[in-house]
N, C-alpha and C. Protein backbone atom coordinates (compact mmCIF):
# COMPACT_ATOMS: atom_id res chain seq x y z
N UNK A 1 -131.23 -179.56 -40.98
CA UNK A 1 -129.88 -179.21 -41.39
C UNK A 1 -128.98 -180.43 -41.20
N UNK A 2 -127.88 -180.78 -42.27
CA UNK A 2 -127.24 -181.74 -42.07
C UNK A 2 -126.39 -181.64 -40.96
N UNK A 3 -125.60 -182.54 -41.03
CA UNK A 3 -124.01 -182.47 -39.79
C UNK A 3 -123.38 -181.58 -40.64
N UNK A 4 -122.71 -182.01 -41.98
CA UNK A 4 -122.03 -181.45 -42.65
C UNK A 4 -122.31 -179.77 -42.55
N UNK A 5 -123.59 -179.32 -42.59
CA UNK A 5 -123.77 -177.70 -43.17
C UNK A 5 -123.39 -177.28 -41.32
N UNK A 6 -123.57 -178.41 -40.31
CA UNK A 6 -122.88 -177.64 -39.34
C UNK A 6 -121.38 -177.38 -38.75
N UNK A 7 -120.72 -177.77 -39.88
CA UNK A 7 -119.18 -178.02 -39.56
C UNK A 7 -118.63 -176.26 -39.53
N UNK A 8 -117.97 -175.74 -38.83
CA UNK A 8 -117.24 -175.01 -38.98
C UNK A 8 -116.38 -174.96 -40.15
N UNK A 9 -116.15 -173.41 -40.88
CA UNK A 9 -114.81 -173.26 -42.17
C UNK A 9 -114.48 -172.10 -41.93
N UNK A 10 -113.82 -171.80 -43.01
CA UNK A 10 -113.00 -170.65 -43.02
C UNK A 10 -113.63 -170.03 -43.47
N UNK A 11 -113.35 -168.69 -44.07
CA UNK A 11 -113.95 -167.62 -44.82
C UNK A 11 -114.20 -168.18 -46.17
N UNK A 12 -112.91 -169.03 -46.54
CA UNK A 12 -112.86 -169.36 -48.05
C UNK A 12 -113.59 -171.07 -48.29
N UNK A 13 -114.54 -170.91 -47.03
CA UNK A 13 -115.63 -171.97 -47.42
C UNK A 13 -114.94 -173.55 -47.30
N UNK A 14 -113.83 -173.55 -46.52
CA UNK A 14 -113.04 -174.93 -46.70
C UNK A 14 -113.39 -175.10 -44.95
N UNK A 15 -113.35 -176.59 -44.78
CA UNK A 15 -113.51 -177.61 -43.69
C UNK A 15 -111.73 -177.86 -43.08
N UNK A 16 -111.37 -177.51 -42.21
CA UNK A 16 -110.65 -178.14 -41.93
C UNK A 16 -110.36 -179.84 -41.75
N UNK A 17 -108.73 -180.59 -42.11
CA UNK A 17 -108.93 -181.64 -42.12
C UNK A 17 -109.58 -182.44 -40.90
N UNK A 18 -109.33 -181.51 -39.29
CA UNK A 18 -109.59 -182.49 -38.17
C UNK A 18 -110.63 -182.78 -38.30
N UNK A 19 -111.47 -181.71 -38.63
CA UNK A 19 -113.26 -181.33 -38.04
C UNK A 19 -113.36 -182.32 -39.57
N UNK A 20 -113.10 -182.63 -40.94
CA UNK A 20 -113.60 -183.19 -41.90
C UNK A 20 -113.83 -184.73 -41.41
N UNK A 21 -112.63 -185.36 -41.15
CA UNK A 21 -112.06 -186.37 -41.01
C UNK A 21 -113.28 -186.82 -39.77
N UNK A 22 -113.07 -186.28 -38.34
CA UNK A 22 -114.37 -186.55 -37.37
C UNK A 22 -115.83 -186.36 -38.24
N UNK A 23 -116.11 -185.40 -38.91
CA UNK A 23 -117.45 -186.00 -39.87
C UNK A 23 -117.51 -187.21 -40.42
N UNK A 24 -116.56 -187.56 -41.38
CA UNK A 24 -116.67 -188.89 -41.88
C UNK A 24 -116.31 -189.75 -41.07
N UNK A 25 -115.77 -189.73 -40.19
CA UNK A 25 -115.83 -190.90 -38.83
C UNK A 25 -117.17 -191.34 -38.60
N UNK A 26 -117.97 -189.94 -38.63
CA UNK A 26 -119.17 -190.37 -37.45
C UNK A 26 -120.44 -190.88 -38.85
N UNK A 27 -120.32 -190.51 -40.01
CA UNK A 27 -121.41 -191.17 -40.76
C UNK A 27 -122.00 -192.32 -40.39
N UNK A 28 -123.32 -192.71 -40.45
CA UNK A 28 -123.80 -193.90 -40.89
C UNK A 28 -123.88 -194.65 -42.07
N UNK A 29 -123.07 -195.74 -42.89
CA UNK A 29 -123.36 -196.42 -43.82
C UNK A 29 -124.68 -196.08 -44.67
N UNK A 30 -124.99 -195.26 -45.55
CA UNK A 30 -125.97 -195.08 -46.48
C UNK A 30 -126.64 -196.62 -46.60
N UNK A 31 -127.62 -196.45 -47.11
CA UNK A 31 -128.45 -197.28 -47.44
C UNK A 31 -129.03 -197.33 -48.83
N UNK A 32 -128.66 -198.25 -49.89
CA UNK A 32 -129.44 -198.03 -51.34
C UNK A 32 -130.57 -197.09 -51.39
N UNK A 33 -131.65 -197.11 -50.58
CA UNK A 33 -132.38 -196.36 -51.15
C UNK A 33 -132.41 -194.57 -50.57
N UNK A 34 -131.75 -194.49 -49.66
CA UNK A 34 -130.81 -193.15 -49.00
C UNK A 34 -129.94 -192.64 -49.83
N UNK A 35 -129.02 -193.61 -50.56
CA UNK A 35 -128.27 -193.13 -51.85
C UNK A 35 -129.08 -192.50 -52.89
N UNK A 36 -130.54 -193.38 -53.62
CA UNK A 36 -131.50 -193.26 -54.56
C UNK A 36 -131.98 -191.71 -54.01
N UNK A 37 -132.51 -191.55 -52.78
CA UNK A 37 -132.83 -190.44 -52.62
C UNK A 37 -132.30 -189.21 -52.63
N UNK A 38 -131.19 -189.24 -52.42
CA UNK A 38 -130.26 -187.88 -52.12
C UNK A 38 -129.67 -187.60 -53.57
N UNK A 39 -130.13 -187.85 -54.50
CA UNK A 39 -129.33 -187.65 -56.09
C UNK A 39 -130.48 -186.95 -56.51
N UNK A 40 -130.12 -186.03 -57.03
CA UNK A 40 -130.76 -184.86 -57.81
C UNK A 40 -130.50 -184.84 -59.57
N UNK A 41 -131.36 -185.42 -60.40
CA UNK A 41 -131.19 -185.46 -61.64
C UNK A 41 -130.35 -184.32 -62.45
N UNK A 42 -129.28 -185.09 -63.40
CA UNK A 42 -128.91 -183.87 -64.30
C UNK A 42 -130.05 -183.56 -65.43
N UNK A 43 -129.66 -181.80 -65.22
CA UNK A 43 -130.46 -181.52 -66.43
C UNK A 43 -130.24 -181.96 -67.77
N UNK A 44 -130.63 -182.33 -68.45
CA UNK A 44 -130.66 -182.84 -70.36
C UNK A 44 -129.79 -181.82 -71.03
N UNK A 45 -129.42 -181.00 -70.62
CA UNK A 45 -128.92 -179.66 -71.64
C UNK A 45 -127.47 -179.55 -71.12
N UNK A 46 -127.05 -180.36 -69.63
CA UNK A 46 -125.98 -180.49 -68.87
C UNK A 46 -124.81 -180.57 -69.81
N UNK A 47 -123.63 -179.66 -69.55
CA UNK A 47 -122.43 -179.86 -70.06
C UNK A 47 -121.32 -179.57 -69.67
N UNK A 48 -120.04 -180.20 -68.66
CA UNK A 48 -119.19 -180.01 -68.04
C UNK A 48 -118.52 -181.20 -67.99
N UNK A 49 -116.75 -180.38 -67.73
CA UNK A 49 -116.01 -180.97 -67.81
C UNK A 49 -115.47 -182.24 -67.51
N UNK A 50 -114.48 -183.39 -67.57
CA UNK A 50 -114.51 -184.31 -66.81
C UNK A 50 -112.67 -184.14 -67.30
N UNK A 51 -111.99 -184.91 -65.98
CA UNK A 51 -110.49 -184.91 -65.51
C UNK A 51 -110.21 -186.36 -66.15
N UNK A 52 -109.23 -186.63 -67.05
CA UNK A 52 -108.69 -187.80 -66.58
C UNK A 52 -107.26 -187.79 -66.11
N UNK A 53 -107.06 -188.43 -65.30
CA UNK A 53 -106.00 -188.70 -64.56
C UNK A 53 -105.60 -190.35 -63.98
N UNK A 54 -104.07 -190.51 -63.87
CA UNK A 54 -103.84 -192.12 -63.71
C UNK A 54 -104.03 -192.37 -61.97
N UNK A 55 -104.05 -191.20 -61.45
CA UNK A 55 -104.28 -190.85 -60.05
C UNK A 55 -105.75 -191.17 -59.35
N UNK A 56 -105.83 -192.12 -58.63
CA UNK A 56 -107.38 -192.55 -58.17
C UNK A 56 -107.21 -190.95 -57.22
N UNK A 57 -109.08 -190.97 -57.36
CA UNK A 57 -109.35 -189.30 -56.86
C UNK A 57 -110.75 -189.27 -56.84
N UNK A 58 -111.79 -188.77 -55.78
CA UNK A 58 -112.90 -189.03 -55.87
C UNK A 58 -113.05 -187.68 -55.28
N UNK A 59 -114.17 -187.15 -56.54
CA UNK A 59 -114.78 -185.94 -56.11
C UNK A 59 -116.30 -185.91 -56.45
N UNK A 60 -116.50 -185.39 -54.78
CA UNK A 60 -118.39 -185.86 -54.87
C UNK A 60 -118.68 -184.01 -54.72
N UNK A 61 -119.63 -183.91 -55.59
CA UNK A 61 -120.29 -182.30 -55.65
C UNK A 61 -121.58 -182.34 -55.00
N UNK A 62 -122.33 -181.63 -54.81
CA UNK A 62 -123.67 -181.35 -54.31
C UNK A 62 -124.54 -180.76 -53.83
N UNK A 63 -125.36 -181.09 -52.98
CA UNK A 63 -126.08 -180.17 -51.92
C UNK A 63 -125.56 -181.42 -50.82
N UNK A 64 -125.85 -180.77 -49.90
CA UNK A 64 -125.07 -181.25 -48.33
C UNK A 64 -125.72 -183.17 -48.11
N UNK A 65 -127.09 -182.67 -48.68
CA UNK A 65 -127.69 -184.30 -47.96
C UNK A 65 -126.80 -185.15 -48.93
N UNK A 66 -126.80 -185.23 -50.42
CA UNK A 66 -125.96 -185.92 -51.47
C UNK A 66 -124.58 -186.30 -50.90
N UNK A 67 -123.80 -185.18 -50.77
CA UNK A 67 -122.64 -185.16 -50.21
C UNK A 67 -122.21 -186.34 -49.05
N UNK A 68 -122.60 -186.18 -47.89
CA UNK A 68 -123.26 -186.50 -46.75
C UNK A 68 -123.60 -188.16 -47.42
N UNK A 69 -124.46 -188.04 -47.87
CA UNK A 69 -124.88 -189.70 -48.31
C UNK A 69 -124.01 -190.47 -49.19
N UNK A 70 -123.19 -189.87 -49.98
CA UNK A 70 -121.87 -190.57 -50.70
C UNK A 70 -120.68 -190.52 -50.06
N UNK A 71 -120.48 -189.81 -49.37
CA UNK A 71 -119.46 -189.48 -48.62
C UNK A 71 -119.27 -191.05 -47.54
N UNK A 72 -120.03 -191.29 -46.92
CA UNK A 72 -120.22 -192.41 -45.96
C UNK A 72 -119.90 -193.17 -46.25
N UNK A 73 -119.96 -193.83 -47.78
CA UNK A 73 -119.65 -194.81 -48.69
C UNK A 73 -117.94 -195.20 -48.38
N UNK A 74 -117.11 -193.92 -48.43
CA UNK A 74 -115.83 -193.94 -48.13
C UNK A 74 -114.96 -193.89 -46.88
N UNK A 75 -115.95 -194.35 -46.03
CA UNK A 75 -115.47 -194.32 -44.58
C UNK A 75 -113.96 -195.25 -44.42
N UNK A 76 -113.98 -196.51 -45.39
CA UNK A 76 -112.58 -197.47 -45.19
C UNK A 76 -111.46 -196.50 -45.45
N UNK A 77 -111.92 -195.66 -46.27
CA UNK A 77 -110.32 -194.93 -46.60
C UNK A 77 -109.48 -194.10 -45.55
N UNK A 78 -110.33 -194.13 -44.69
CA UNK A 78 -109.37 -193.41 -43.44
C UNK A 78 -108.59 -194.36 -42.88
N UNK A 79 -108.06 -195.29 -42.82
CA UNK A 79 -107.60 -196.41 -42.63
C UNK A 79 -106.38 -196.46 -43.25
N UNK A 80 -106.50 -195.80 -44.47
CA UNK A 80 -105.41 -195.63 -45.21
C UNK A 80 -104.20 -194.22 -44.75
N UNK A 81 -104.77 -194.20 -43.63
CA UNK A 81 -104.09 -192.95 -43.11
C UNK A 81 -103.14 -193.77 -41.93
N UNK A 82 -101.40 -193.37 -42.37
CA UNK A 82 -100.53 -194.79 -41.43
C UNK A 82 -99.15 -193.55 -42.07
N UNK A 83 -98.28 -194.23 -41.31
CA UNK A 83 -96.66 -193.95 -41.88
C UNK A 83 -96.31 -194.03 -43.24
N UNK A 84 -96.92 -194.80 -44.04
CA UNK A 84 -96.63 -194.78 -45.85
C UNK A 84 -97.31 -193.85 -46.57
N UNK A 85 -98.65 -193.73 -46.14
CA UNK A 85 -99.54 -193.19 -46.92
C UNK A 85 -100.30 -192.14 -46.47
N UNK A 86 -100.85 -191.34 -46.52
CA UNK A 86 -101.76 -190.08 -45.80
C UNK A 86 -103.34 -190.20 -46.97
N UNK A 87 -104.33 -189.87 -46.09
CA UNK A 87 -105.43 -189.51 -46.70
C UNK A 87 -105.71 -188.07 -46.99
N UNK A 88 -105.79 -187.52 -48.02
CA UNK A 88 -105.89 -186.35 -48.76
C UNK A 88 -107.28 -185.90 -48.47
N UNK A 89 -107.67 -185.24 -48.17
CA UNK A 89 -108.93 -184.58 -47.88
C UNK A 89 -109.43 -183.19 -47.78
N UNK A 90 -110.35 -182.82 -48.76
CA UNK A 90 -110.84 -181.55 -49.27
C UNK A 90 -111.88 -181.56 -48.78
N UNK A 91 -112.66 -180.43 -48.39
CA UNK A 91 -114.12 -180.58 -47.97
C UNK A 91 -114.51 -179.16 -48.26
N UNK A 92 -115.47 -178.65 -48.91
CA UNK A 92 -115.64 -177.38 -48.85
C UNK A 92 -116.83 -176.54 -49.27
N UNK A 93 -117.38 -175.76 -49.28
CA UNK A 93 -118.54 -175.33 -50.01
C UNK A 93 -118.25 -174.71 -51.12
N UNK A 94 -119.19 -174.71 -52.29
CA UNK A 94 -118.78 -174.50 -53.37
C UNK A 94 -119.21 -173.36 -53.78
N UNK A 95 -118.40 -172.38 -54.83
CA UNK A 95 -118.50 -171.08 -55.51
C UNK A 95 -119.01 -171.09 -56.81
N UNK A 96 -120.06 -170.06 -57.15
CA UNK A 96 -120.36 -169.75 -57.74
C UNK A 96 -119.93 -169.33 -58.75
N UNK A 97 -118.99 -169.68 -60.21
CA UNK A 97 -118.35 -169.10 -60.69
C UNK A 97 -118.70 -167.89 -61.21
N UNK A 98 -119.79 -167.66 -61.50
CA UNK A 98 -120.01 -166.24 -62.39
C UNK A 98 -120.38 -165.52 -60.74
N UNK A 99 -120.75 -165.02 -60.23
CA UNK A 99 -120.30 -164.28 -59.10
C UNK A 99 -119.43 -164.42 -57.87
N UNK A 100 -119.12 -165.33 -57.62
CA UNK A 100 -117.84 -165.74 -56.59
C UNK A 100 -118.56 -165.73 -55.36
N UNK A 101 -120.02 -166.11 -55.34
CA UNK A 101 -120.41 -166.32 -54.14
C UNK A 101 -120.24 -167.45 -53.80
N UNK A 102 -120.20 -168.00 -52.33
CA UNK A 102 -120.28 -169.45 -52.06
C UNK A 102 -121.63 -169.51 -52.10
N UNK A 103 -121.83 -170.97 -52.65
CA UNK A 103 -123.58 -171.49 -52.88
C UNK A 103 -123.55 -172.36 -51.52
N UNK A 104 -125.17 -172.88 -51.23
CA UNK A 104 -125.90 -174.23 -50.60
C UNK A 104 -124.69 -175.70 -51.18
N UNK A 105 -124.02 -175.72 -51.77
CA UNK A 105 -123.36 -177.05 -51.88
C UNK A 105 -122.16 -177.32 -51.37
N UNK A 106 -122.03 -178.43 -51.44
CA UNK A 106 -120.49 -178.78 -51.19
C UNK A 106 -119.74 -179.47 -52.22
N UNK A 107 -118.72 -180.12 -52.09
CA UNK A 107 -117.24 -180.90 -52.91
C UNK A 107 -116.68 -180.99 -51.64
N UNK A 108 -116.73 -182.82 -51.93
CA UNK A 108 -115.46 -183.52 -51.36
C UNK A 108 -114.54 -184.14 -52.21
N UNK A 109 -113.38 -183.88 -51.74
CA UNK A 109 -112.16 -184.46 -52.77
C UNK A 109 -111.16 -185.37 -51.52
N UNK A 110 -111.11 -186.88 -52.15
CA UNK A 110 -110.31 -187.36 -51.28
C UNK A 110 -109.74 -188.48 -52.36
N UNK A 111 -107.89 -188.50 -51.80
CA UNK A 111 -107.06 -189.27 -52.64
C UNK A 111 -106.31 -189.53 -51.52
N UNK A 112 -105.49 -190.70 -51.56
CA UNK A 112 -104.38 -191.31 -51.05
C UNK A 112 -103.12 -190.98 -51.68
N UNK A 113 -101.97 -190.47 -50.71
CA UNK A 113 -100.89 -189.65 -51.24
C UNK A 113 -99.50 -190.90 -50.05
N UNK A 114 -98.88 -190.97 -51.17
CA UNK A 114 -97.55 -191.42 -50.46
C UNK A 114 -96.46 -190.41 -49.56
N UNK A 115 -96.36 -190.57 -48.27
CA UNK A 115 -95.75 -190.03 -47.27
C UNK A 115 -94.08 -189.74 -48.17
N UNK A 116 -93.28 -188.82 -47.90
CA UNK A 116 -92.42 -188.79 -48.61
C UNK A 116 -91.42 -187.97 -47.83
């Protein structure tokens, strides 16, 4: 079991920011072929949406090890957390849309937001 699938949430499948933020603290730097491994091919028949926005915004989907292994990648951005700026951070397990169950995966969403 990962760290991640042992984090405490809510009912509605979300990570709080403290407990998120101490996860991505404690990652280890992935490794190319740790990255290579934890990616799960799209299927050929795959078709879903994509956002554009002028807003930098990184959202990683998955199963926990994926997650977990891209996630690490973004460890500098907590750094960006000061008096100007705040780090935005989503963490959560993901729903099933046609039954509203929560599934085995996660979504992380993290952006830099100006203090205001």
């Amino acid at each position: 079991m990962s760290q991640l699938e042992q984090l405490p949430t809510t009912d509605s499948g979300h990570v709080v920011k403290r407990h998120a933020t101490e996860w991505l603290k404690g990652l280890d730097e992935a490794t190319a072929k740790e990255i290579r491994d934890s990616v799960v091919a799209k299927p050929k028949d795959f078709s879903g949406s994509k956002y554009a926005t002028e807003v930098s915004d990184i959202r990683i989907t998955g199963a926990p090890e994926f997650v977990e292994t891209i996630g690490s990648l973004f460890k500098p951005l907590l750094q960006l957390e000061g008096e100007e700026t705040r780090l935005e951070i989503n963490l959560q397990r993901t729903e099933d849309r046609d039954t509203g169950e929560l599934t085995d995966n996660y979504a992380l969403y993290l952006s830099v937001a100006e203090r205001g």
